[in-house]
C-alpha atoms as a PDB file:
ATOM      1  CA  UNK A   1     -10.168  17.063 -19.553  1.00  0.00           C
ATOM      2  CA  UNK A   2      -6.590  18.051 -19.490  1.00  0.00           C
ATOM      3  CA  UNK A   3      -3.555  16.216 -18.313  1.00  0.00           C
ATOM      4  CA  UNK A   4      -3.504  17.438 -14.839  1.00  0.00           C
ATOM      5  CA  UNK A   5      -6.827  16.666 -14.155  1.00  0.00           C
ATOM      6  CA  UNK A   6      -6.762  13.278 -15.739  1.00  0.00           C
ATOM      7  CA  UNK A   7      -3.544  12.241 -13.125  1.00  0.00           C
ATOM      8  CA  UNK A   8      -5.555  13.581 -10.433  1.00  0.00           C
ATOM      9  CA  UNK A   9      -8.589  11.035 -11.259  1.00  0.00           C
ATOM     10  CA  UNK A  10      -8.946   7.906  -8.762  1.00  0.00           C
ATOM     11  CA  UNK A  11      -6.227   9.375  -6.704  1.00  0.00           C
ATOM     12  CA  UNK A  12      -6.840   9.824  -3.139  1.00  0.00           C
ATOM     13  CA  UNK A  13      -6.231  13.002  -1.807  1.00  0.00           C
ATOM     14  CA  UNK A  14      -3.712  13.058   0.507  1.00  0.00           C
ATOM     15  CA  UNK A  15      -1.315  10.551  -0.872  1.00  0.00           C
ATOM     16  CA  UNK A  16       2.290  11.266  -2.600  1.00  0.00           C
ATOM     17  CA  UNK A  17       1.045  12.210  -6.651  1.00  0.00           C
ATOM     18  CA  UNK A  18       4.224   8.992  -7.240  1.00  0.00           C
ATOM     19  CA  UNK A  19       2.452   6.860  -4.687  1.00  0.00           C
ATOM     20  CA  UNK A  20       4.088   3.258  -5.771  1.00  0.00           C
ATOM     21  CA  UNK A  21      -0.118   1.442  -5.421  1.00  0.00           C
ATOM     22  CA  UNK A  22      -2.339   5.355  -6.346  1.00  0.00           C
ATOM     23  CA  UNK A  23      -5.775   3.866  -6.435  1.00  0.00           C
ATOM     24  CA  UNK A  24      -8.249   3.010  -3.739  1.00  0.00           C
ATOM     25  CA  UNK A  25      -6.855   0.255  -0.853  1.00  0.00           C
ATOM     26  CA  UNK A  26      -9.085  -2.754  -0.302  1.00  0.00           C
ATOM     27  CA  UNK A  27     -11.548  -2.598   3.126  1.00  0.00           C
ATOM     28  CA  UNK A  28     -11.696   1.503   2.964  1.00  0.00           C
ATOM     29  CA  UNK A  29     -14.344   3.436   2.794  1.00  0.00           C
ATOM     30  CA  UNK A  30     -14.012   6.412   0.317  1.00  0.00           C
ATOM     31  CA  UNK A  31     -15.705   9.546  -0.650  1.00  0.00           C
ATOM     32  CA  UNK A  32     -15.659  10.617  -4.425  1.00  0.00           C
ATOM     33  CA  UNK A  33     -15.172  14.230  -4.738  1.00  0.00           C
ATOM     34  CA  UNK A  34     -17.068  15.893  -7.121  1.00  0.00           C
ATOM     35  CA  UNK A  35     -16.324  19.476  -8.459  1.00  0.00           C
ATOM     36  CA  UNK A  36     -13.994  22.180  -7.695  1.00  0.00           C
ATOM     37  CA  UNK A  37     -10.411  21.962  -7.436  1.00  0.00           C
ATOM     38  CA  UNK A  38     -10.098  18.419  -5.624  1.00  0.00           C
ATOM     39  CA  UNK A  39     -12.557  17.326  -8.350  1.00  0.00           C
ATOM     40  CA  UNK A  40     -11.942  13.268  -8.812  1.00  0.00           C
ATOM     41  CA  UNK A  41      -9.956  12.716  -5.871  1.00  0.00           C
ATOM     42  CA  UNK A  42     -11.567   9.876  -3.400  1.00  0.00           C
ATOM     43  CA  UNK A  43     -11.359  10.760   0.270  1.00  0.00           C
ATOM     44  CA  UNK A  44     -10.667   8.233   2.433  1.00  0.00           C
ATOM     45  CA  UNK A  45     -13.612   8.261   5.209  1.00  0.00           C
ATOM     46  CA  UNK A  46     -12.443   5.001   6.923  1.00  0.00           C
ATOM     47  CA  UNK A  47     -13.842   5.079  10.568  1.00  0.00           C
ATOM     48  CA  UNK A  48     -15.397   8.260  10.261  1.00  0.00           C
ATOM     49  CA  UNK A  49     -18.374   8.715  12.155  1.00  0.00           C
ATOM     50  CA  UNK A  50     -22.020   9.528  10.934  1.00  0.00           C
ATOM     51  CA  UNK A  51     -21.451  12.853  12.518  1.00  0.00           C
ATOM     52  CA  UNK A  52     -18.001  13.899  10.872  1.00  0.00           C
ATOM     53  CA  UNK A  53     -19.447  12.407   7.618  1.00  0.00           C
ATOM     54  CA  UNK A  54     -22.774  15.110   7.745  1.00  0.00           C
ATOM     55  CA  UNK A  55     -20.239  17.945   8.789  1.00  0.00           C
ATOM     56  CA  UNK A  56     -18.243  17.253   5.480  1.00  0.00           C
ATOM     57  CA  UNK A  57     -14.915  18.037   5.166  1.00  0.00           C
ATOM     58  CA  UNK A  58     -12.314  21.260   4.810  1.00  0.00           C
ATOM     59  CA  UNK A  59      -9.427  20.133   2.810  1.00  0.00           C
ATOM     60  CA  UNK A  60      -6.178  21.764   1.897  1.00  0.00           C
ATOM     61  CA  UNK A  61      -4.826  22.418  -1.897  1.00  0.00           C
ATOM     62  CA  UNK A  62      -3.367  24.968  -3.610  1.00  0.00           C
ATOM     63  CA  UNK A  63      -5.135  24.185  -6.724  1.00  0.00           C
ATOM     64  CA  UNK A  64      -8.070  26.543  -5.265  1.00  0.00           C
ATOM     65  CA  UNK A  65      -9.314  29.696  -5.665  1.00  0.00           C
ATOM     66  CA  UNK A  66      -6.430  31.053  -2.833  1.00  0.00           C
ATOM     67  CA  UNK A  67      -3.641  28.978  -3.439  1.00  0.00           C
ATOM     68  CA  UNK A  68      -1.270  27.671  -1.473  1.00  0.00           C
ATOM     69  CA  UNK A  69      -2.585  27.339   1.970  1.00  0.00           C
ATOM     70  CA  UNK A  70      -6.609  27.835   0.711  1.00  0.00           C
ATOM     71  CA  UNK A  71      -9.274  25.415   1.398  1.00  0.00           C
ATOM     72  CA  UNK A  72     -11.832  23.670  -0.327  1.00  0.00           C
ATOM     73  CA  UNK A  73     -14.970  22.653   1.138  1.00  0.00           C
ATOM     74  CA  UNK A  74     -16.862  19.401   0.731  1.00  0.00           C
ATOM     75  CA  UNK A  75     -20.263  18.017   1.809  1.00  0.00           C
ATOM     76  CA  UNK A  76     -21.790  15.264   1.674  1.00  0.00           C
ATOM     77  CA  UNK A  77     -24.638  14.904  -1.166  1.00  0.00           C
ATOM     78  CA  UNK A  78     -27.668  14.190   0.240  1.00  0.00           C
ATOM     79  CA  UNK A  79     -28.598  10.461   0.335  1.00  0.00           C
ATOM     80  CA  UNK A  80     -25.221   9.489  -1.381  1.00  0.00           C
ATOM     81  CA  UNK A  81     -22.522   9.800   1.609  1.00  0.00           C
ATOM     82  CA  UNK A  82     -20.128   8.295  -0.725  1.00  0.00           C
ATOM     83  CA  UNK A  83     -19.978  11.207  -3.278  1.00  0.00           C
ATOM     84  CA  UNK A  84     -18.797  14.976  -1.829  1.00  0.00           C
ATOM     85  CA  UNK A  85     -19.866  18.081  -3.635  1.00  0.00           C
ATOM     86  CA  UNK A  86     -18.161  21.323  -3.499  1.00  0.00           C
ATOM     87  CA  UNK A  87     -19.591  24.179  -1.845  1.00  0.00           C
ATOM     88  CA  UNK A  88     -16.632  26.840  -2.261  1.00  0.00           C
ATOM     89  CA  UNK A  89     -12.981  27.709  -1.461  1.00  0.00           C
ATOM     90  CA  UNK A  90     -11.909  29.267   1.489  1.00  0.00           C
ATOM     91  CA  UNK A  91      -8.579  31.361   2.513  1.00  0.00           C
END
């Protein structure tokens, strides 16, 4: 594993990288994302519903296959909401 990747590891996607408290927040719900670019990150999925959770998620980062302004796209594992797999980039 490499430096970047190692920083990126428990993060939560969506927050400043120099976020002054980086790791998960007590009484949220997170998914762990689990290959691809966003690999590590934890998404939070706070008040989500079952339905948004089974649609998965498109997220933005230009550490994809498209750069700036691509996409990555996550679903939920079967059986294990709490851990999103990666099913491909997207422009």
């Amino acid at each position: 594993m490499d430096r970047d990747e190692e920083l990126l590891r428990g993060r939560i996607y969506g927050e400043e990288h120099d976020h002054p408290r980086p790791g998960p927040k007590p009484g949220r719900v997170y998914a762990q994302l689990v290959g691809g670019p966003l690999d590590g990150l934890l998404l939070d999925i706070t008040g989500w519903t079952a339905d948004e959770i089974r649609t998965g998620a498109v997220l933005q980062t230009e550490l994809g296959r498209f750069g700036a302004g691509g996409r990555a796209l996550y679903d939920p594992r079967p059986g294990e909401s709490t851990r999103w797999d990666w099913s491909g980039d997207t422009p």
